[in-house]
C-alpha atoms as a PDB file:
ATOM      1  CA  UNK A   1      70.581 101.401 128.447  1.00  0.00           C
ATOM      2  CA  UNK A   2      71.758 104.154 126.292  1.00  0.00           C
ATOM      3  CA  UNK A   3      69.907 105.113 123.302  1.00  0.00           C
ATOM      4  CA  UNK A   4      70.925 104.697 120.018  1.00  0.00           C
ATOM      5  CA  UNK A   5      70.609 107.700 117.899  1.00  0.00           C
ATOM      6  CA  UNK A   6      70.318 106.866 113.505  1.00  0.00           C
ATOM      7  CA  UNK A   7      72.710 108.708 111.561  1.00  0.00           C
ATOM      8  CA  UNK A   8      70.849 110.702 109.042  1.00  0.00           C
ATOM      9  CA  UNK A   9      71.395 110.330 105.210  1.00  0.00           C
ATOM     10  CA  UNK A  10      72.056 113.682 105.502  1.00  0.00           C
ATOM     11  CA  UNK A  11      75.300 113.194 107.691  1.00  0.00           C
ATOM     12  CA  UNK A  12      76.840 110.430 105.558  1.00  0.00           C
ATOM     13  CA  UNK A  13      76.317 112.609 102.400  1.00  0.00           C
ATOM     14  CA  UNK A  14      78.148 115.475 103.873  1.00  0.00           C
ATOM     15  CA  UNK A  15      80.897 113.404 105.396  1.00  0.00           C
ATOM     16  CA  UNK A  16      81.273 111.661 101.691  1.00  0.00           C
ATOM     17  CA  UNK A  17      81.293 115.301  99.913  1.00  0.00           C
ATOM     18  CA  UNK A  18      83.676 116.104 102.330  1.00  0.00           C
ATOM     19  CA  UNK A  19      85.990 112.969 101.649  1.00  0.00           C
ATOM     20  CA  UNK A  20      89.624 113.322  99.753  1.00  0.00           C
ATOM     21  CA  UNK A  21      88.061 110.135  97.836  1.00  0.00           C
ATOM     22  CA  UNK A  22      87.276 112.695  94.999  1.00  0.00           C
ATOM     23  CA  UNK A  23      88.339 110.690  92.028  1.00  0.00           C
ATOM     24  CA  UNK A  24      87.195 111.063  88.618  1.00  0.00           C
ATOM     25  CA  UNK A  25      83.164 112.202  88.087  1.00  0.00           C
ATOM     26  CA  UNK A  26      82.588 108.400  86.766  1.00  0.00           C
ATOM     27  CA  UNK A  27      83.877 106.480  89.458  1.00  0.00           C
ATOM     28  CA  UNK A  28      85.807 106.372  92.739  1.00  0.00           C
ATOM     29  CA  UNK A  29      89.093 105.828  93.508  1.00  0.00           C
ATOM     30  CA  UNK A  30      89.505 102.142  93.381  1.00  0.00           C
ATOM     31  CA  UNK A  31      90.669 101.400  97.023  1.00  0.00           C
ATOM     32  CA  UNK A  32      87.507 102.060  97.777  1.00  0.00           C
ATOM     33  CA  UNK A  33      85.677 100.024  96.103  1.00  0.00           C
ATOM     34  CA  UNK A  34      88.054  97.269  96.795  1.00  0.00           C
ATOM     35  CA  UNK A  35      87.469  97.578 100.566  1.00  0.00           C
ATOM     36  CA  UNK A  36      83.697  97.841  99.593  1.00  0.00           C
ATOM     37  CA  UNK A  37      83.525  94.911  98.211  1.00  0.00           C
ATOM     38  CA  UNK A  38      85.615  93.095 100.768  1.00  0.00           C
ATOM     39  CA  UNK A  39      83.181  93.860 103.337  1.00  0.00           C
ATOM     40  CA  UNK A  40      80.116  92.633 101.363  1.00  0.00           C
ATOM     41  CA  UNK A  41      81.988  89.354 100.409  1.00  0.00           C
ATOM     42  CA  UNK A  42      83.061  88.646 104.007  1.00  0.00           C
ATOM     43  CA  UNK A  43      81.352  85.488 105.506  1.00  0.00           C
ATOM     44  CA  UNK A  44      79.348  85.986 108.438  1.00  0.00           C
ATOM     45  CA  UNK A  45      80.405  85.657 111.561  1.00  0.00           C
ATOM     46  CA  UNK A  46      78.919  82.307 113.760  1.00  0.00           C
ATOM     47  CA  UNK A  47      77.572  82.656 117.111  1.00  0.00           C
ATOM     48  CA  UNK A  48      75.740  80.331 120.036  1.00  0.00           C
ATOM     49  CA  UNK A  49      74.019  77.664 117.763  1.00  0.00           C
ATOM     50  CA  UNK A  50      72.763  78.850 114.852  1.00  0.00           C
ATOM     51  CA  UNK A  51      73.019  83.011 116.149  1.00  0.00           C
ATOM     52  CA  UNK A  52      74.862  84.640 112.529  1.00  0.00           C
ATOM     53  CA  UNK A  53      76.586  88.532 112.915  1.00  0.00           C
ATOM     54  CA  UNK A  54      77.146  89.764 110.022  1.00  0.00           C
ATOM     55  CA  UNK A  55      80.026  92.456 108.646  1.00  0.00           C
ATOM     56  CA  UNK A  56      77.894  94.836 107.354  1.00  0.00           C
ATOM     57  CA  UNK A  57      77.033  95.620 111.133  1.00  0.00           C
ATOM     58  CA  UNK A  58      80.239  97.390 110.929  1.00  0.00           C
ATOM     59  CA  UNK A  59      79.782  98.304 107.512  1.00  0.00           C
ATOM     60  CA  UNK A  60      79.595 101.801 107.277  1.00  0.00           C
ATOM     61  CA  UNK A  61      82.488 102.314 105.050  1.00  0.00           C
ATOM     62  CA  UNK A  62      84.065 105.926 105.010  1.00  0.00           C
ATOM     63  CA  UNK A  63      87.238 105.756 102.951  1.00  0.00           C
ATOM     64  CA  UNK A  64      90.292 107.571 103.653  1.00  0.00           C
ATOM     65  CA  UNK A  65      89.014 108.739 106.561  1.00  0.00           C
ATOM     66  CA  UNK A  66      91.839 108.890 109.748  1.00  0.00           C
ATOM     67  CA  UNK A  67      89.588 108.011 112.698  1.00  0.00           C
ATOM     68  CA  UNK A  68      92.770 108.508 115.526  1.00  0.00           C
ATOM     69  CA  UNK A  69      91.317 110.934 117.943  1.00  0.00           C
ATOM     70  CA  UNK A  70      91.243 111.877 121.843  1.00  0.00           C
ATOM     71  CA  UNK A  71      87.403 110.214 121.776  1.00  0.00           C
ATOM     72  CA  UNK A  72      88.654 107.136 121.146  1.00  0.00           C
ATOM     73  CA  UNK A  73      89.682 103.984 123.568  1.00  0.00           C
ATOM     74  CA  UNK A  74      91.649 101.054 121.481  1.00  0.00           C
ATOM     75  CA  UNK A  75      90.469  97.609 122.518  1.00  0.00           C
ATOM     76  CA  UNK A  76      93.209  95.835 120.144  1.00  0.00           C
ATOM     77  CA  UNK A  77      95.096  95.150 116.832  1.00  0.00           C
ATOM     78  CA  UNK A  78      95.830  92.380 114.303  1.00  0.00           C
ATOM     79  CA  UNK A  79      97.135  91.328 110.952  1.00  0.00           C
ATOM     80  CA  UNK A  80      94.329  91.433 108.626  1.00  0.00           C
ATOM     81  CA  UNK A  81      93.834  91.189 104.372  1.00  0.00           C
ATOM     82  CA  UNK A  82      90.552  93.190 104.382  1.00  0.00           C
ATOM     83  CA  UNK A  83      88.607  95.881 105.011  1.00  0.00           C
ATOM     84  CA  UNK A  84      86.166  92.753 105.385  1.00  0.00           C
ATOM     85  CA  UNK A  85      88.042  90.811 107.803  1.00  0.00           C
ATOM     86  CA  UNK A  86      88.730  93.827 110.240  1.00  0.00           C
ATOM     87  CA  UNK A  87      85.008  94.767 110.163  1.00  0.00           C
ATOM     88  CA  UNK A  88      84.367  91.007 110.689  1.00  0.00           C
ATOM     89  CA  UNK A  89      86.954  91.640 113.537  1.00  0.00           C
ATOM     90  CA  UNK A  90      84.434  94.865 114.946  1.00  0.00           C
ATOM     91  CA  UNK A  91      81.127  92.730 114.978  1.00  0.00           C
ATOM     92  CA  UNK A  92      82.863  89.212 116.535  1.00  0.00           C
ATOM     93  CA  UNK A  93      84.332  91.497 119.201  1.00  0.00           C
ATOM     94  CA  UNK A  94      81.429  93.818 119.907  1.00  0.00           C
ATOM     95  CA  UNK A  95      78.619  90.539 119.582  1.00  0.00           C
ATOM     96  CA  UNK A  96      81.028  88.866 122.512  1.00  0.00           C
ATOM     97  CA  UNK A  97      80.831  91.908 124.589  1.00  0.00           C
ATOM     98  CA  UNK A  98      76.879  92.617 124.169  1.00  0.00           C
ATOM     99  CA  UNK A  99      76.461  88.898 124.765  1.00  0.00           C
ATOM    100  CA  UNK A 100      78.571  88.606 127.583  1.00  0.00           C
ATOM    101  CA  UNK A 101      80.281  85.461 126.710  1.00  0.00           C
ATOM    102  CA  UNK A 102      82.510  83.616 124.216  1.00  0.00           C
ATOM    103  CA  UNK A 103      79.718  83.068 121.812  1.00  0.00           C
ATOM    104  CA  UNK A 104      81.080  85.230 118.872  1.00  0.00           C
ATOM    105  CA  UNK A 105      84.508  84.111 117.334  1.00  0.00           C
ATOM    106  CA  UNK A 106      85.929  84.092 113.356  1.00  0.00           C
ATOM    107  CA  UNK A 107      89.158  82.853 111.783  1.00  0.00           C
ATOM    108  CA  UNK A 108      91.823  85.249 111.123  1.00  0.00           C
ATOM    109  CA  UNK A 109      92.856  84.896 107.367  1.00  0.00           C
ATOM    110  CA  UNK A 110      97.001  85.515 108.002  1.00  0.00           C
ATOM    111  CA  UNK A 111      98.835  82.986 109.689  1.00  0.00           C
ATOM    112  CA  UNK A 112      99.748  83.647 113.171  1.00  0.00           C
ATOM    113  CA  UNK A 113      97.387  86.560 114.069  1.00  0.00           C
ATOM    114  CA  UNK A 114      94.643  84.264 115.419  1.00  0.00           C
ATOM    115  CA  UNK A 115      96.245  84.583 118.627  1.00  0.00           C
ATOM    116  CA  UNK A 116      96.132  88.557 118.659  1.00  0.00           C
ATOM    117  CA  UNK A 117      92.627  88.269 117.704  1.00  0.00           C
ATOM    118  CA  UNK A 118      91.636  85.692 120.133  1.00  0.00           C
ATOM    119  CA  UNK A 119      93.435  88.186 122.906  1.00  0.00           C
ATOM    120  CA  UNK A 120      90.914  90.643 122.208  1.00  0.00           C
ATOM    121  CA  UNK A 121      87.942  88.914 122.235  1.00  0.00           C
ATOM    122  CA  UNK A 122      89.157  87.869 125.685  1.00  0.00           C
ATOM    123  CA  UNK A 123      90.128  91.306 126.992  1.00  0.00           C
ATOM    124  CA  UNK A 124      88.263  94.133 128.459  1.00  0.00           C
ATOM    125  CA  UNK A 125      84.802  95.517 128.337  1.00  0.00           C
ATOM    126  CA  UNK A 126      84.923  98.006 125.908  1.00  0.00           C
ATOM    127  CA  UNK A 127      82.829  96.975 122.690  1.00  0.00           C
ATOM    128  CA  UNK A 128      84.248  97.761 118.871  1.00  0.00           C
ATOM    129  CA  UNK A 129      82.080 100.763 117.328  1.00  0.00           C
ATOM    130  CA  UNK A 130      84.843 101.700 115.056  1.00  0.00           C
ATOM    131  CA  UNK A 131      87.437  99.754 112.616  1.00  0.00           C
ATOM    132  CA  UNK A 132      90.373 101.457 111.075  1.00  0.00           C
ATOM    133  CA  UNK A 133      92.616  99.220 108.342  1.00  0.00           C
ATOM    134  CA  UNK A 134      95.810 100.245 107.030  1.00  0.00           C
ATOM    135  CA  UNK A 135      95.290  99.436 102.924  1.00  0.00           C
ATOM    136  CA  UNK A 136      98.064  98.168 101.422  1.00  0.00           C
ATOM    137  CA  UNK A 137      96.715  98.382  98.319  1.00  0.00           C
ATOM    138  CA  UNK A 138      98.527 100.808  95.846  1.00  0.00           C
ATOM    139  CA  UNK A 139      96.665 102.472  92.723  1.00  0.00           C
ATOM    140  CA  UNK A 140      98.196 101.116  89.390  1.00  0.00           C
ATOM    141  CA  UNK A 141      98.111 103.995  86.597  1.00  0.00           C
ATOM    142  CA  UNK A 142     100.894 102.288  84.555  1.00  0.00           C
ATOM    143  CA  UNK A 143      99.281 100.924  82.056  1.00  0.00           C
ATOM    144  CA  UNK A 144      97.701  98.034  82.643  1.00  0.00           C
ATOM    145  CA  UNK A 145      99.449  94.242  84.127  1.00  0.00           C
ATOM    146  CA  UNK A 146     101.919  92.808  82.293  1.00  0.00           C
ATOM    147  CA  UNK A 147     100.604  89.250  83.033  1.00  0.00           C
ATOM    148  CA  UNK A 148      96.833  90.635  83.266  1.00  0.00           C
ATOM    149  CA  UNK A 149      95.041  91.210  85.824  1.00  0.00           C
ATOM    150  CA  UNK A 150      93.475  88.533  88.477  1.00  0.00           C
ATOM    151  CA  UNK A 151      91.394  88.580  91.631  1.00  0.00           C
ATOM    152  CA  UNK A 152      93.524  88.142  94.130  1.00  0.00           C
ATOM    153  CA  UNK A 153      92.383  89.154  97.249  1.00  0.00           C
ATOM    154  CA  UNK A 154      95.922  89.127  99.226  1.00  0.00           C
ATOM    155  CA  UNK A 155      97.215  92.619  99.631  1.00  0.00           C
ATOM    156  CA  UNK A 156     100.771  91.428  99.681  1.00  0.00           C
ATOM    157  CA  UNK A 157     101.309  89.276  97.239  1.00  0.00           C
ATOM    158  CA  UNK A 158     102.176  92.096  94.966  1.00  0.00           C
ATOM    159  CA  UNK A 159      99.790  90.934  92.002  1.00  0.00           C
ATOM    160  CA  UNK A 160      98.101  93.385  89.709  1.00  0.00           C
ATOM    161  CA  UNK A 161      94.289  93.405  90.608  1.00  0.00           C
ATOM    162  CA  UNK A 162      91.643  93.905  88.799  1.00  0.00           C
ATOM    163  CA  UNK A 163      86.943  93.653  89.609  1.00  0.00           C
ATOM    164  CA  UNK A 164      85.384  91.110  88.205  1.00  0.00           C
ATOM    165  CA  UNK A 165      82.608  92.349  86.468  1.00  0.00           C
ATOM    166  CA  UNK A 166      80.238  91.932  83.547  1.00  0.00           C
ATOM    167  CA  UNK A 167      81.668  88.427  83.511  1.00  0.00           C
ATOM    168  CA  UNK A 168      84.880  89.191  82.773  1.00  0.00           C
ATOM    169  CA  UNK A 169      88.353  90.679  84.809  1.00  0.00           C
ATOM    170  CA  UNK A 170      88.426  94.226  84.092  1.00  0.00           C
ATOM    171  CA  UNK A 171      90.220  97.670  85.221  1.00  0.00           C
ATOM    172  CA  UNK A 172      88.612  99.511  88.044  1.00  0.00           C
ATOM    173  CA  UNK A 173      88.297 102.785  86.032  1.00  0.00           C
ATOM    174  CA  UNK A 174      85.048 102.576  83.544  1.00  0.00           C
ATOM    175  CA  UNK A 175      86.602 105.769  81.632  1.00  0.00           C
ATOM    176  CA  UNK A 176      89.912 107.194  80.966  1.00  0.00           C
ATOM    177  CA  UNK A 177      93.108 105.426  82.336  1.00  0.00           C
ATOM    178  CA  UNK A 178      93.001 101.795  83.481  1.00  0.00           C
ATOM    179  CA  UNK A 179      93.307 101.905  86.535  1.00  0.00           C
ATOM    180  CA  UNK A 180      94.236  97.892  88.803  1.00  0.00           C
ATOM    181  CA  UNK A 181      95.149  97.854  92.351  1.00  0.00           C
ATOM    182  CA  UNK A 182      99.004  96.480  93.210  1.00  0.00           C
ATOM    183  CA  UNK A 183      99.545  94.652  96.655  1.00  0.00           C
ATOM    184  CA  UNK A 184     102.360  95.996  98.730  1.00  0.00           C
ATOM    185  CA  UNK A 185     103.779  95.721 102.067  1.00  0.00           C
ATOM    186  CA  UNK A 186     103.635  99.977 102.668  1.00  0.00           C
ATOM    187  CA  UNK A 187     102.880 100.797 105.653  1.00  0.00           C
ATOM    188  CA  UNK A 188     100.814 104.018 106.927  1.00  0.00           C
ATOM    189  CA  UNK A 189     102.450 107.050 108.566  1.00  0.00           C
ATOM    190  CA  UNK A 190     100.361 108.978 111.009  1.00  0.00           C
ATOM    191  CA  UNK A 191     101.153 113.015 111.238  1.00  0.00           C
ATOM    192  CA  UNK A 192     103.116 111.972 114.675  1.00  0.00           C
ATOM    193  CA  UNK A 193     105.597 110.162 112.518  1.00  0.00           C
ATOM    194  CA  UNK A 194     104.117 106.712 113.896  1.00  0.00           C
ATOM    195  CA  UNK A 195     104.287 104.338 110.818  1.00  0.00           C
ATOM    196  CA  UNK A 196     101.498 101.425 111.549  1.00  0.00           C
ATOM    197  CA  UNK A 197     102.073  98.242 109.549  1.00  0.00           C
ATOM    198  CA  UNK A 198     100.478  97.023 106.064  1.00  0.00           C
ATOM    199  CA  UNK A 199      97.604  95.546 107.086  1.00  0.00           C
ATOM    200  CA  UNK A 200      97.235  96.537 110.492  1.00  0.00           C
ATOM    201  CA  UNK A 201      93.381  96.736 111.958  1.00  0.00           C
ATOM    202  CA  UNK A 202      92.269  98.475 114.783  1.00  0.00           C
ATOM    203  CA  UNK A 203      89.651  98.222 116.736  1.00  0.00           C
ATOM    204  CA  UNK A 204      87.938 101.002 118.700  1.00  0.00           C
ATOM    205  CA  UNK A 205      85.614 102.091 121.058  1.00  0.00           C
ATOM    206  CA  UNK A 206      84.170 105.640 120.524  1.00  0.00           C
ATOM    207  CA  UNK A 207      81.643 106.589 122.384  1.00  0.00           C
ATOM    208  CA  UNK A 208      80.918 109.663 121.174  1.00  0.00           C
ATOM    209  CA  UNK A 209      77.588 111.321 120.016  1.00  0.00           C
ATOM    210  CA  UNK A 210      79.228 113.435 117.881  1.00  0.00           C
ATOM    211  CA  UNK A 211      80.083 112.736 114.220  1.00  0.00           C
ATOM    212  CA  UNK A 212      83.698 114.628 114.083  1.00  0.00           C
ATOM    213  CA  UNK A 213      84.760 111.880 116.276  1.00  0.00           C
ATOM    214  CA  UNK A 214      84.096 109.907 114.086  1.00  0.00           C
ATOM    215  CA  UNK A 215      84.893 110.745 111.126  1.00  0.00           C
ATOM    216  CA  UNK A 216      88.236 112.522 111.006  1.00  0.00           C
ATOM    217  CA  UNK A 217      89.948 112.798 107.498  1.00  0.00           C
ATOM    218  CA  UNK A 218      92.356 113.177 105.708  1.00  0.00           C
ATOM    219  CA  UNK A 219      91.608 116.814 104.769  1.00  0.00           C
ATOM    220  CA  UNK A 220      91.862 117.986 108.181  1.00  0.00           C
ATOM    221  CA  UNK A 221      95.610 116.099 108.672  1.00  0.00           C
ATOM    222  CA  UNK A 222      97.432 116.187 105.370  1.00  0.00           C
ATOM    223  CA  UNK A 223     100.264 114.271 107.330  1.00  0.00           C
ATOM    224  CA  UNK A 224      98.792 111.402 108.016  1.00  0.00           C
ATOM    225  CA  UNK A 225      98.460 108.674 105.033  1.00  0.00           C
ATOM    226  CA  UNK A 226      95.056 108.167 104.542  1.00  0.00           C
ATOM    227  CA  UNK A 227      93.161 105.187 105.755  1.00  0.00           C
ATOM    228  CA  UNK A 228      90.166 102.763 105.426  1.00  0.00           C
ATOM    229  CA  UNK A 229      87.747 103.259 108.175  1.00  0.00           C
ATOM    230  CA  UNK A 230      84.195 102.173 109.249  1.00  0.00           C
ATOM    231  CA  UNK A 231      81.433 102.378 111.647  1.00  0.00           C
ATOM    232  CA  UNK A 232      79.201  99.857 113.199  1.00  0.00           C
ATOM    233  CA  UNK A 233      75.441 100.508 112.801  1.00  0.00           C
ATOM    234  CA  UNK A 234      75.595 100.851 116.818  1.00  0.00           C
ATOM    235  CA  UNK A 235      78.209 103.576 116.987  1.00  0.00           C
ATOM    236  CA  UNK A 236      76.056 106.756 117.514  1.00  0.00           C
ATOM    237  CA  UNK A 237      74.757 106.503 121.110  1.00  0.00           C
ATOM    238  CA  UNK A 238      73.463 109.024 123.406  1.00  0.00           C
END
């Protein structure tokens, strides 16, 4: 069995440092934080009996960060509304391969995608390490919502978003400009010229000891639209 090395704080500071995420000094840009949240709000995933996965398995967050690289092998992709849903996606699929068995399932959130999900689960050996989601989200700096903000969590519904906090709906930005989150059917465009749909998760298998592979960003290809990635706590083996 194949040892599992832990990926030093060390690492993950760098690789954040490194990130194009370099909003303001008081807070980060708020697709981040968004598809931070999303993951820590997911439900956890059932199992055999009363066996629970949970999302932040796959949890390791880097945003903006392109992970499309030779390392990788692509087990499948779906329709999902969340950086929580497609790292819900990584654990159900990478619990049903550890396990051997049908054990681990969830329900898609976006009407007809069950079936692409439910085709992975069933296909292939390869377990998910690695998650990539194609935000739709789109950064609001226009002043605010006409019709306020609200907590939608559909990316393409087009509603003006804003974080519940403090009790209340608020901007994302705790200085300077408001700053809400606008759903939107954009899609990303890879440096190739591929353009992958709004909401498009992919899950991975990379294998790979070494963190390049997996974490690839948007610094290093300019021409690729940045996207939300994430590692599971597994992904790091030796």
């Amino acid at each position: 069995m194949p040892l599992r090395k832990t990926i030093s704080v060390a690492a993950i500071a760098a690789a954040l440092l490194a990130s194009p995420i370099a909003a303001a000094y008081y807070e980060e840009d708020p697709r981040a934080t968004e598809c931070r949240l999303s993951v820590i709000n997911a439900p956890s995933v059932p199992g055999p009996g009363t066996d629970y996965a949970f999302p932040t398995e796959c949890g390791l967050v880097l945003p903006f960060a392109n992970l499309y690289n030779k390392a990788e092998r692509v087990i499948g992709e779906f329709k999902a509304s969340s950086c929580g849903e497609c790292a819900s996606a990584c654990v159900a699929q990478g619990q049903r391969v550890a396990g051997d068995g049908p054990q681990f399932s969830m329900k898609t959130s976006i009407p007809g995608q069950q079936a692409n999900f439910d085709a992975i689960l069933a296909s292939g050996q390869d377990s998910c390490t690695d998650w990539v989601w194609c935000d739709p989200w789109q950064v609001n700096t226009q002043g605010g919502c006409p019709d306020g903000p609200t907590n939608e969590t559909d990316p393409f519904t087009g509603d003006c978003v804003g974080r519940w906090r403090d009790g209340e709906l608020e901007s994302f930005a705790g200085y300077g400009n408001d700053l809400y989150l606008q759903g939107s059917q954009q899609g990303c465009k890879l440096s190739s010229g591929k353009v992958i749909p709004a909401g498009t998760c992919t899950l991975k298998e990379i294998v790979s000891s070494k963190w390049k592979d997996h974490v690839y960003n948007a610094n290093e290809d300019p021409d690729t639209t940045p996207l939300m990635s994430g590692m599971c706590d597994w992904t790091l083996k030796g």
